[in-house]
Protein backbone atom coordinates (compact mmCIF):
# COMPACT_ATOMS: atom_id res chain seq x y z
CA UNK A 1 20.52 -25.07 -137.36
CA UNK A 2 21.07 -28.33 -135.33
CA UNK A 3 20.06 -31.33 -137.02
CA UNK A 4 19.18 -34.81 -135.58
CA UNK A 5 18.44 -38.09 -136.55
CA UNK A 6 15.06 -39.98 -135.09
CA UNK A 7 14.30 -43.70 -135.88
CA UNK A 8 11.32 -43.15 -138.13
CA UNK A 9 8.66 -44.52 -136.71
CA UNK A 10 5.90 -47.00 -137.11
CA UNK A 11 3.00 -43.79 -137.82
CA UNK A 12 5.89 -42.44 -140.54
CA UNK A 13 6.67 -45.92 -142.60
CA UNK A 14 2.77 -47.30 -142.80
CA UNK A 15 1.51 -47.66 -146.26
CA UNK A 16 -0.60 -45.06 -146.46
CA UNK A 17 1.60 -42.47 -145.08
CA UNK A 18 4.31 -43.55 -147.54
CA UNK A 19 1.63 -43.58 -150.30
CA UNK A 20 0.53 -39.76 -149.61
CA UNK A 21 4.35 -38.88 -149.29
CA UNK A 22 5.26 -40.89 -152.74
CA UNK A 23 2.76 -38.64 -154.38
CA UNK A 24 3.60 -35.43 -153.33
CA UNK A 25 7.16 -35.88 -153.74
CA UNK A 26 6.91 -37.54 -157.69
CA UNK A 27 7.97 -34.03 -158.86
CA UNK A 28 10.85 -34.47 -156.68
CA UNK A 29 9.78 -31.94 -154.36
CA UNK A 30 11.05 -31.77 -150.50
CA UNK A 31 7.58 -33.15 -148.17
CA UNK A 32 8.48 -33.14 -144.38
CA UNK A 33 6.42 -33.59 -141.66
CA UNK A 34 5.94 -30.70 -139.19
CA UNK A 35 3.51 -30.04 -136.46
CA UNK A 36 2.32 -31.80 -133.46
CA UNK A 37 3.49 -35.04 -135.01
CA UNK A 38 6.88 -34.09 -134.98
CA UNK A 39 6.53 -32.81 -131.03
CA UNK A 40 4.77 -36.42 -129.81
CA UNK A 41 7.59 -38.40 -131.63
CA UNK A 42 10.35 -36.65 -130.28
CA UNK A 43 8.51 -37.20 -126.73
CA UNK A 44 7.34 -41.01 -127.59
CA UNK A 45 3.89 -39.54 -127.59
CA UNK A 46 0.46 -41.00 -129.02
CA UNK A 47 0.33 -39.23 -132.53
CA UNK A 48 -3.07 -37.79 -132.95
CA UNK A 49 -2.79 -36.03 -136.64
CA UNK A 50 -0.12 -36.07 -139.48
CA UNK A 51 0.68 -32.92 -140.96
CA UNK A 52 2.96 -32.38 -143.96
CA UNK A 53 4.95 -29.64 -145.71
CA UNK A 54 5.73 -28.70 -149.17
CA UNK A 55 7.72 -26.15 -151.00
CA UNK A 56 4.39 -26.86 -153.93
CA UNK A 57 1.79 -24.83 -154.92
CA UNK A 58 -1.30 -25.69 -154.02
CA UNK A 59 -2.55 -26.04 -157.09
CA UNK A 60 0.35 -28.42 -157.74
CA UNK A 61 -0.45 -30.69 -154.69
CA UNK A 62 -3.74 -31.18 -155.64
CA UNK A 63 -2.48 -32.42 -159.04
CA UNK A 64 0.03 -34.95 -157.21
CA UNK A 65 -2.76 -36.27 -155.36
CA UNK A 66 -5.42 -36.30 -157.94
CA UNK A 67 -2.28 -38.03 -160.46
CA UNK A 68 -1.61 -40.56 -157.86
CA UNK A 69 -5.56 -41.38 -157.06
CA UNK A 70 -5.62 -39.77 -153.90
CA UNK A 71 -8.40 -37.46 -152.99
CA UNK A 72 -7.53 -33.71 -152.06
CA UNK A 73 -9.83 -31.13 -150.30
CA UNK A 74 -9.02 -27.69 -150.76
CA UNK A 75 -9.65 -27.19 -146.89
CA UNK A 76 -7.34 -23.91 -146.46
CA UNK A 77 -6.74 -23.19 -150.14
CA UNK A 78 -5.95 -19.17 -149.76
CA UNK A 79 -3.20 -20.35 -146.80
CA UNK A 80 -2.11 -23.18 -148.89
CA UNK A 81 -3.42 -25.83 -147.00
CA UNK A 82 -5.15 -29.06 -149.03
CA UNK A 83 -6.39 -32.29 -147.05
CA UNK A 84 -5.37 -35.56 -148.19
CA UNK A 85 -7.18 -38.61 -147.76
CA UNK A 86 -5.97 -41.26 -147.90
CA UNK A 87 -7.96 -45.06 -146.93
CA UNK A 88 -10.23 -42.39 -144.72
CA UNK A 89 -7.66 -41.09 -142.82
CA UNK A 90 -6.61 -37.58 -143.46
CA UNK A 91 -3.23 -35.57 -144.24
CA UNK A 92 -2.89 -31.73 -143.93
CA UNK A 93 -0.63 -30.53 -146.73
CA UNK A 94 0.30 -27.06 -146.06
CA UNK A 95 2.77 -25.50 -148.71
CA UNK A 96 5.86 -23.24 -147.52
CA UNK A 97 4.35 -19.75 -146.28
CA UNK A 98 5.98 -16.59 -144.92
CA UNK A 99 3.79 -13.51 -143.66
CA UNK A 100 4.01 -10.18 -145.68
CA UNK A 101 1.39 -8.48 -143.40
CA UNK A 102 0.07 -9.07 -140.11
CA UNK A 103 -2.71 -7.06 -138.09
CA UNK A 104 -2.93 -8.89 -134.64
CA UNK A 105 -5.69 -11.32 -136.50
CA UNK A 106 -4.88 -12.19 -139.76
CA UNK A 107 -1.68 -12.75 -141.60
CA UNK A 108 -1.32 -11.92 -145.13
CA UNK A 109 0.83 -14.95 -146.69
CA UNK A 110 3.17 -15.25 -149.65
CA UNK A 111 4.33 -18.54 -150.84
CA UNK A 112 8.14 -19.31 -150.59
CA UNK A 113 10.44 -22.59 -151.22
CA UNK A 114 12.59 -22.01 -148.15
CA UNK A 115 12.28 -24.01 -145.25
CA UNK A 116 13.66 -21.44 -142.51
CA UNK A 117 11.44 -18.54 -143.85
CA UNK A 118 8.71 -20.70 -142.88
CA UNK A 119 9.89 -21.91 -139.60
CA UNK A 120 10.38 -18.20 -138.80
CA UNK A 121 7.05 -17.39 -139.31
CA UNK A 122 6.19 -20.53 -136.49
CA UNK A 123 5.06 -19.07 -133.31
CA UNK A 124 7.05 -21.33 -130.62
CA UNK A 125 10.31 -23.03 -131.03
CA UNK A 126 9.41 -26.81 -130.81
CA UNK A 127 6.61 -25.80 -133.78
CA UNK A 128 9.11 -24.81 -136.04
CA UNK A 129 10.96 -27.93 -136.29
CA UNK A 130 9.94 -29.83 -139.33
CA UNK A 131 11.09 -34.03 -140.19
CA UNK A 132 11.97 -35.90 -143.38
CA UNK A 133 10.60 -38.86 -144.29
CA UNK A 134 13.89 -40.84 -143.19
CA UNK A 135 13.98 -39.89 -139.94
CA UNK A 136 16.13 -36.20 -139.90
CA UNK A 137 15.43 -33.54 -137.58
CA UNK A 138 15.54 -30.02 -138.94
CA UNK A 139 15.62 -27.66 -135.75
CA UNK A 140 16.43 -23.71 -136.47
CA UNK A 141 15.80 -21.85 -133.04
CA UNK A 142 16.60 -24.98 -130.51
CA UNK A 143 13.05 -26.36 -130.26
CA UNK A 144 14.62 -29.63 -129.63
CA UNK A 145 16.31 -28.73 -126.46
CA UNK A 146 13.16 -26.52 -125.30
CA UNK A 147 10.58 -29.18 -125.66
CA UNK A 148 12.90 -31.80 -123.74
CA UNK A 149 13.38 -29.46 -120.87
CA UNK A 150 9.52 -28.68 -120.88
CA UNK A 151 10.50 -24.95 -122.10
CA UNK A 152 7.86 -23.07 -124.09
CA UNK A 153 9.65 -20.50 -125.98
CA UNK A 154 8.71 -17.91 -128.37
CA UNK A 155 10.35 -18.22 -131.81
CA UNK A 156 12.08 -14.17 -131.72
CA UNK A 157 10.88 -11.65 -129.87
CA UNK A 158 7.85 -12.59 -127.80
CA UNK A 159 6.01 -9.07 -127.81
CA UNK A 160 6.60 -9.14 -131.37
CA UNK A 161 5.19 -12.74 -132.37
CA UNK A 162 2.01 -11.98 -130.15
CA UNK A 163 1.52 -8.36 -131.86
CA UNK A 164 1.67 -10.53 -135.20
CA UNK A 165 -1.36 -12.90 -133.83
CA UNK A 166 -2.58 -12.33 -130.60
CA UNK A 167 -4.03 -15.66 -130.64
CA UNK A 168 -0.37 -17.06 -130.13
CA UNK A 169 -1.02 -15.63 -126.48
CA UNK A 170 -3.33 -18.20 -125.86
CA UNK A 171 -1.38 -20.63 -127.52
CA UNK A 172 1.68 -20.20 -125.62
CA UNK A 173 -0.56 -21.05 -121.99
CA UNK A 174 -2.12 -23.63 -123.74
CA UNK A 175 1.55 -25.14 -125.15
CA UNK A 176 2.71 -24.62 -121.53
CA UNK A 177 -0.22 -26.85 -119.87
CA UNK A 178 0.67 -29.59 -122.65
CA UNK A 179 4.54 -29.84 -122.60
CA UNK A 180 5.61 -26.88 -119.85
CA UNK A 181 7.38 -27.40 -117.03
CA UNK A 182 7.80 -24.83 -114.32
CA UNK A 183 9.11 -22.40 -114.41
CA UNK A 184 7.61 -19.96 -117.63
CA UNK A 185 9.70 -18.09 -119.68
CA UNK A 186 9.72 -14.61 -117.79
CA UNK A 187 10.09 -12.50 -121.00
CA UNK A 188 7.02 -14.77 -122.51
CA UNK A 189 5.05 -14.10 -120.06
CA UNK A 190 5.26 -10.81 -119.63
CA UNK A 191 4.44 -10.09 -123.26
CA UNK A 192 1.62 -12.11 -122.66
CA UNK A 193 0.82 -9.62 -119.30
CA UNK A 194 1.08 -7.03 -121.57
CA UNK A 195 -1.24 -8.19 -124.67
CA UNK A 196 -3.97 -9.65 -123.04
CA UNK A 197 -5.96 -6.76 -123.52
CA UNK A 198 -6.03 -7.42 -126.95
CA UNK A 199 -7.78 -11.19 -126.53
CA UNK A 200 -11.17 -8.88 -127.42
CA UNK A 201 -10.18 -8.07 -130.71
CA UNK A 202 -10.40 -12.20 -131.77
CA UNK A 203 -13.25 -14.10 -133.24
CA UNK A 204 -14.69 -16.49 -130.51
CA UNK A 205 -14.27 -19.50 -132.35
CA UNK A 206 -10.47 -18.99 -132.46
CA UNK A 207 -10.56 -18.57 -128.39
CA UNK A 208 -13.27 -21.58 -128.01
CA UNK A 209 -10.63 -23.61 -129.63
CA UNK A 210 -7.89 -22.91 -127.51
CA UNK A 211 -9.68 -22.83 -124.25
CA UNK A 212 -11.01 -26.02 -124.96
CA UNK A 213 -7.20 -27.56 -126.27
CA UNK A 214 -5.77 -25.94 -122.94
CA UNK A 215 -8.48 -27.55 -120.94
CA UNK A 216 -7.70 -30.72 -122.40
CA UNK A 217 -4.35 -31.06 -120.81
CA UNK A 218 -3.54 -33.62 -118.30
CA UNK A 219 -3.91 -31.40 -115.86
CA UNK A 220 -4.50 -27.79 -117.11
CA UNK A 221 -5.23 -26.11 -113.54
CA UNK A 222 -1.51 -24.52 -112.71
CA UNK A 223 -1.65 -23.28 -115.92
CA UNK A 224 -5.02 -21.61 -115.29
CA UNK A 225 -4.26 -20.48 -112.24
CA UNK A 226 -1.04 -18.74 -113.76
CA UNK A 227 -3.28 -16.97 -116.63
CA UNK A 228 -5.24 -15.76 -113.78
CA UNK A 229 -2.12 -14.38 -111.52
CA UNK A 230 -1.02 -12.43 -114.85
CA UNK A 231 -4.17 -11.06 -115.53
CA UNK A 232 -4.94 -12.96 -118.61
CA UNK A 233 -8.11 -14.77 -117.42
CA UNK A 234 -10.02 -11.46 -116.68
CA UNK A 235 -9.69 -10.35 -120.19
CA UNK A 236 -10.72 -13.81 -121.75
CA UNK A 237 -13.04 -14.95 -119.21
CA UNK A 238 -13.77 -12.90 -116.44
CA UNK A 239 -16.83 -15.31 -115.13
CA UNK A 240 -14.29 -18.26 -115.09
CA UNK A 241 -12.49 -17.79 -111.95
CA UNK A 242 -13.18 -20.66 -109.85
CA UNK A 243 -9.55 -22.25 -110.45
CA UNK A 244 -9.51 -24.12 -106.93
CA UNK A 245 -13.13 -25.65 -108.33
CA UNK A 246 -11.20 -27.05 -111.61
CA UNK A 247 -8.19 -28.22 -109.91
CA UNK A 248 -10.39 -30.88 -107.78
CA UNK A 249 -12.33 -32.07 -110.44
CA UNK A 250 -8.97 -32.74 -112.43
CA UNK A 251 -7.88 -34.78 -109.30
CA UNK A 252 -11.94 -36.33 -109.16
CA UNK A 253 -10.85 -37.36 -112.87
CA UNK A 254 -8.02 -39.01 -112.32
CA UNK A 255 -9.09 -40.69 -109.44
CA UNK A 256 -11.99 -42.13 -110.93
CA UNK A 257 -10.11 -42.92 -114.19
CA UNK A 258 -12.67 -40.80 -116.17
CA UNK A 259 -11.51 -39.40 -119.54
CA UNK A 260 -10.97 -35.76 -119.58
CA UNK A 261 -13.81 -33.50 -120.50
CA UNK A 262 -12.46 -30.25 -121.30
CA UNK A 263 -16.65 -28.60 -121.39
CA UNK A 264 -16.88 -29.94 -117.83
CA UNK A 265 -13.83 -28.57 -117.00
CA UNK A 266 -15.37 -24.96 -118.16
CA UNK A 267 -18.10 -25.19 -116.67
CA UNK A 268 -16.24 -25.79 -113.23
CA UNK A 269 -14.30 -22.52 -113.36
CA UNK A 270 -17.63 -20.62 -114.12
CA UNK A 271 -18.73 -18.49 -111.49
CA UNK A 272 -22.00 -16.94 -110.91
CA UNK A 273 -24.23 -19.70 -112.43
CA UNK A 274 -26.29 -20.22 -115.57
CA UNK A 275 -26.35 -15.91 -116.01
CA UNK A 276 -22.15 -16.35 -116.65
CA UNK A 277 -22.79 -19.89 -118.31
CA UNK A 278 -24.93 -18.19 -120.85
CA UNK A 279 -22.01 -15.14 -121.46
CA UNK A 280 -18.96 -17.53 -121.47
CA UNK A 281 -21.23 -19.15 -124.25
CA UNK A 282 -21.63 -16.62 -126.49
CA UNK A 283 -17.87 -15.40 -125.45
CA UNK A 284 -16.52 -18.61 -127.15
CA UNK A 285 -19.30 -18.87 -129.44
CA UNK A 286 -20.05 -22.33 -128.08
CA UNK A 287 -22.60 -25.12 -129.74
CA UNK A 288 -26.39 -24.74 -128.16
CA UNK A 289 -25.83 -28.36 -127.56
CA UNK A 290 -22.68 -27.19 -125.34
CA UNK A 291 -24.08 -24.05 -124.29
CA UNK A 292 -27.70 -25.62 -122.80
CA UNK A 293 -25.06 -28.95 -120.89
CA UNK A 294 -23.58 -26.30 -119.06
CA UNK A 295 -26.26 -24.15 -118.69
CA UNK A 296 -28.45 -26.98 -116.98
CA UNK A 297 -25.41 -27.91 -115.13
CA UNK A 298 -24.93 -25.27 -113.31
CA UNK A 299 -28.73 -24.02 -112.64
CA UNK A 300 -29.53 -27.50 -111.21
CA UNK A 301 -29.48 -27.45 -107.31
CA UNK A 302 -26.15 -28.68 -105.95
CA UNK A 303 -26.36 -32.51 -105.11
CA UNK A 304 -24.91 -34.29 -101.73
CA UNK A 305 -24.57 -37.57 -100.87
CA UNK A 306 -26.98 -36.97 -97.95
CA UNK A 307 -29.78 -37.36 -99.78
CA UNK A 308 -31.69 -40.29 -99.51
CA UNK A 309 -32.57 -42.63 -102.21
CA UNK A 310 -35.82 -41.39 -103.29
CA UNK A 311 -34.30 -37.62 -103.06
CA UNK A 312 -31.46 -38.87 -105.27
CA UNK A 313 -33.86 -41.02 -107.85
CA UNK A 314 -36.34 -37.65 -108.56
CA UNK A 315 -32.84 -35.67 -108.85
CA UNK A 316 -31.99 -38.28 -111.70
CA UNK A 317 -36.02 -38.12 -113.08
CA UNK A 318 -35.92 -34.33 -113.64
CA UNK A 319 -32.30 -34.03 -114.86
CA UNK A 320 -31.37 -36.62 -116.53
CA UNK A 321 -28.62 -39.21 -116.11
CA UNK A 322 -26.17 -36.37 -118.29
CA UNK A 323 -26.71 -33.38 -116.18
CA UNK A 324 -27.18 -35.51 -112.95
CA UNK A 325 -24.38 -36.40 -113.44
CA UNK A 326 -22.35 -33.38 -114.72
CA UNK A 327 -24.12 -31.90 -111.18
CA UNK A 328 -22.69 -34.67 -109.07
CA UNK A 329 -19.15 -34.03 -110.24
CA UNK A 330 -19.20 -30.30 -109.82
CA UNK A 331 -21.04 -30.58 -106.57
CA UNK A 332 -17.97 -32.95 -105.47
CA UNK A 333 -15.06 -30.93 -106.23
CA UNK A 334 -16.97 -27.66 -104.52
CA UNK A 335 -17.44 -29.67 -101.80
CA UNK A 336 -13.95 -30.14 -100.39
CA UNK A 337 -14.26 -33.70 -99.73
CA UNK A 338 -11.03 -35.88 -101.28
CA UNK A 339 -11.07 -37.92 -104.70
CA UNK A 340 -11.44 -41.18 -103.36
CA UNK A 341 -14.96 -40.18 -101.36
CA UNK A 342 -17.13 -43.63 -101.28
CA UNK A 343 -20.29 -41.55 -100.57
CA UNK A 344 -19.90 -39.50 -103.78
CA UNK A 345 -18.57 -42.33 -105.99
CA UNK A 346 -21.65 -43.97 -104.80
CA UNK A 347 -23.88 -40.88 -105.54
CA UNK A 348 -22.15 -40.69 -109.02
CA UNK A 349 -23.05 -44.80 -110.00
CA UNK A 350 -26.35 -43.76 -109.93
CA UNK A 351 -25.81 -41.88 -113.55
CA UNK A 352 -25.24 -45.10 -114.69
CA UNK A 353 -28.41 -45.92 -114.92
CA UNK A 354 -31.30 -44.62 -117.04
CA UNK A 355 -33.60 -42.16 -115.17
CA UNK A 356 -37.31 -43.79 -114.82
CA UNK A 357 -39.72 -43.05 -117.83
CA UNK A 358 -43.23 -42.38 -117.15
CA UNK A 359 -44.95 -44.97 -118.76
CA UNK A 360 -48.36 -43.01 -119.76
CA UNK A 361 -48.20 -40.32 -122.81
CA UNK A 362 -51.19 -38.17 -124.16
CA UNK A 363 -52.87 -40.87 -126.71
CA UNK A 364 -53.55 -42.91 -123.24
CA UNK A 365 -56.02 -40.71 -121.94
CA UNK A 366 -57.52 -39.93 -125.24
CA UNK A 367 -58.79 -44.19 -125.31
CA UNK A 368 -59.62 -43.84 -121.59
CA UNK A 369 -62.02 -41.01 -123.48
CA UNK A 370 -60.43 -37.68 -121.65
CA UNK A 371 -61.43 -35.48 -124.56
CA UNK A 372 -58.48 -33.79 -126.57
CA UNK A 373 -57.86 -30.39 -125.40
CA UNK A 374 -55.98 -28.91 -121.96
CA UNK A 375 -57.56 -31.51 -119.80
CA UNK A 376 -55.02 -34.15 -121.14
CA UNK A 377 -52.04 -32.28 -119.77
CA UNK A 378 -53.58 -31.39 -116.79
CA UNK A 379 -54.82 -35.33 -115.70
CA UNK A 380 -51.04 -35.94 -117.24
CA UNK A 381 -49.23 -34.14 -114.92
CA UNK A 382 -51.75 -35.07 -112.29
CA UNK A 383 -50.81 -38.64 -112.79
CA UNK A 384 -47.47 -38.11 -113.23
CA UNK A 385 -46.92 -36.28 -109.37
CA UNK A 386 -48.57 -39.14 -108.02
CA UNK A 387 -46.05 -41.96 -109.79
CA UNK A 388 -43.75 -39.48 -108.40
CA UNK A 389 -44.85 -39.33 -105.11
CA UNK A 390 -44.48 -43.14 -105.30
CA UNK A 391 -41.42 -43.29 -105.91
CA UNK A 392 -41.79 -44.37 -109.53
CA UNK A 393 -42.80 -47.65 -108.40
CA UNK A 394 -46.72 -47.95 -110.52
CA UNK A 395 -46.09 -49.56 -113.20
CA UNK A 396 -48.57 -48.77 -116.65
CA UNK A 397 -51.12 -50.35 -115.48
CA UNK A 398 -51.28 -48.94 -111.93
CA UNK A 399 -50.76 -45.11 -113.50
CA UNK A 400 -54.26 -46.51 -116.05
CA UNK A 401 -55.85 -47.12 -113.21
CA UNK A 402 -55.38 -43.73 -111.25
CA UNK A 403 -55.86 -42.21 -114.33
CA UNK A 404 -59.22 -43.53 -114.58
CA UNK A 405 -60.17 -42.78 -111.39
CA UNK A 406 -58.96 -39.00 -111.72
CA UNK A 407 -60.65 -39.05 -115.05
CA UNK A 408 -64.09 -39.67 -113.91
């Protein structure tokens, strides 16, 4: 084991931190940090979460907490994981694990007090490094080394880790877009060749997540382009192929300063419209708010900056300023044209703005005295085409009077 020595940090010496780590350490337990954390200080990057590890019981941290006024959720009690929270922000306390059984799925756990026994059980080198509260590294298979050189690295045998969880497949492509650098690990990804198969045997909410984490990376396309050169994309998504598609709206992104959108990125590698939107939806077991953005996205005529302003304004009426513009971004990077287009960026300010609202509604007609019934949708939508056909220019009044005039 190599062990180094990083400046603890501001995230590592705030009061809270210090608080939740003074409680769970009263019985003079070890608590280390471990996780992402540990990654994004090593590379000066943001910290996002703070995870923390204890040779305890769980039982036993939820006692420290609850001793030291500190509330604990028994989030992942069966794994040993409790949440702290602390002044709202919360702490994952996971205590010491190392698998007895594993099916491809699920891990059977036993609890241990030995630090290496659960960094052995870590899927990738740089996630089984673990750091004390004063600032020392505790690296047991050279994560260290790996995640500077932008190697992802199975911890072991790779066809062996994967056969324990085949969700660390997914893991390792989507560690690779986050902190990889070219070129792969040849004996990781050939496991990976080998064991995608298997991808059918998980849950989808285990692949939504990672698909969704791997999308999220700066730039995730190489990566997806790789999963689909070994064979790896046909057995988790076969309708998202369009990897040219997703590699120009990650350059439309950047170029426009947008932040990432990791559903948008999806919905650009979907091919064969809202049919395939609807199966990669129930593939990944996505939200129906999710499921019905990407749906609409990709059903809605494809938009060009040709279109002239009353074209572009109904476009915005009948979508919506959300899928208009979700449509205006895809439409853009299918269309070949570069980042920096002026006629799309233009198209694309028009999202900005709320789409017109038809200023008349049901109760309207009823005091004009249209009696209740079918007639009032009918004069509606009567009224409604001609506003339309004016380019929403009649104001309440105006689309009154017409109403009037249709309804006598």
């Amino acid at each position: 084991m190599t062990d180094r020595r990083l400046t603890p940090q501001p995230w590592m010496t705030q009061p809270r931190t210090q608080a939740v780590i003074a409680a769970l350490s009263a019985d003079e337990a070890e608590v280390r940090f471990v996780g992402g954390c540990v990654r994004d200080a090593i590379l000066g990057r943001k910290i996002k979460d703070i995870d923390l590890a204890t040779p305890d019981s769980p039982e036993t941290v939820i006692a420290l907490l609850k001793g030291a006024g500190i509330r604990a959720i028994p989030t992942g009690i069966e794994h040993g994981t409790i949440t702290a929270v602390m002044e709202g922000h919360p702490f994952e306390v996971t205590t010491l694990r190392r698998d007895v059984e594993t099916d491809g799925r699920h891990a059977k756990v036993e609890f241990t007090d030995n630090w290496r026994e659960d960094a052995a059980r870590r899927d990738l080198t740089f996630n089984a490094m673990s750091l004390s509260p004063d600032g020392t590294l505790h690296d047991y298979f050279g994560g260290y080394d790996d995640l500077q050189a932008g190697r992802v690295r199975f911890v072991g045998d790779p066809a062996m880790r994967i056969k324990e969880d085949v969700l660390r497949l997914l893991r390792f492509f989507r560690f690779f877009a986050h902190y990889g650098k070219p070129p792969p690990d040849a004996e990781a990804l050939a496991a990976c060749r080998f064991a995608a198969p298997q991808l059918s045997t998980l849950s989808g909410e285990r692949l939504q997540a990672e698909t969704l984490k791997l999308l999220a990376a700066g730039n995730p396309a190489p990566v997806v382009a790789l999963m689909q050169d070994q064979h790896v994309l046909t057995h988790l998504l076969p309708e998202a192929q369009s990897v040219a598609k997703l590699a120009a709206l990650v350059m439309i992104e950047r170029a426009l300063g947008r932040e990432f959108d990791p559903l948008l990125r999806l919905a650009a590698l979907i091919e064969g419209g809202p049919e395939s939107a609807r199966a990669v939806a129930w593939r990944l077991r996505l939200s129906n708010a999710d499921r019905d953005r990407m749906i609409a996205a990709l059903e809605a005529p494809p938009l060009s900056p040709s279109l002239d302003g009353k074209a572009c304004r109904l476009a915005l009426y009948r979508l919506g300023w959300e899928t208009f513009r979700d449509c205006v971004l895809l439409s853009w990077a299918a269309s070949g044209d570069m980042p920096d287009a002026p006629q799309w960026r233009g198209l694309l300010a028009l999202s900005e703005n709320p789409p017109p609202a038809f200023p008349l509604q049901g109760r309207d007609l009823l005091t004009l005295g249209v009696p209740a019934g079918r007639r009032v949708g009918e004069l509606l939508k009567e009224v409604e085409a001609w506003w339309i056909a004016g380019d929403f220019r009649a104001d309440r009044k105006a689309c009154l009077e017409e109403a009037k005039k249709r309804a006598s």
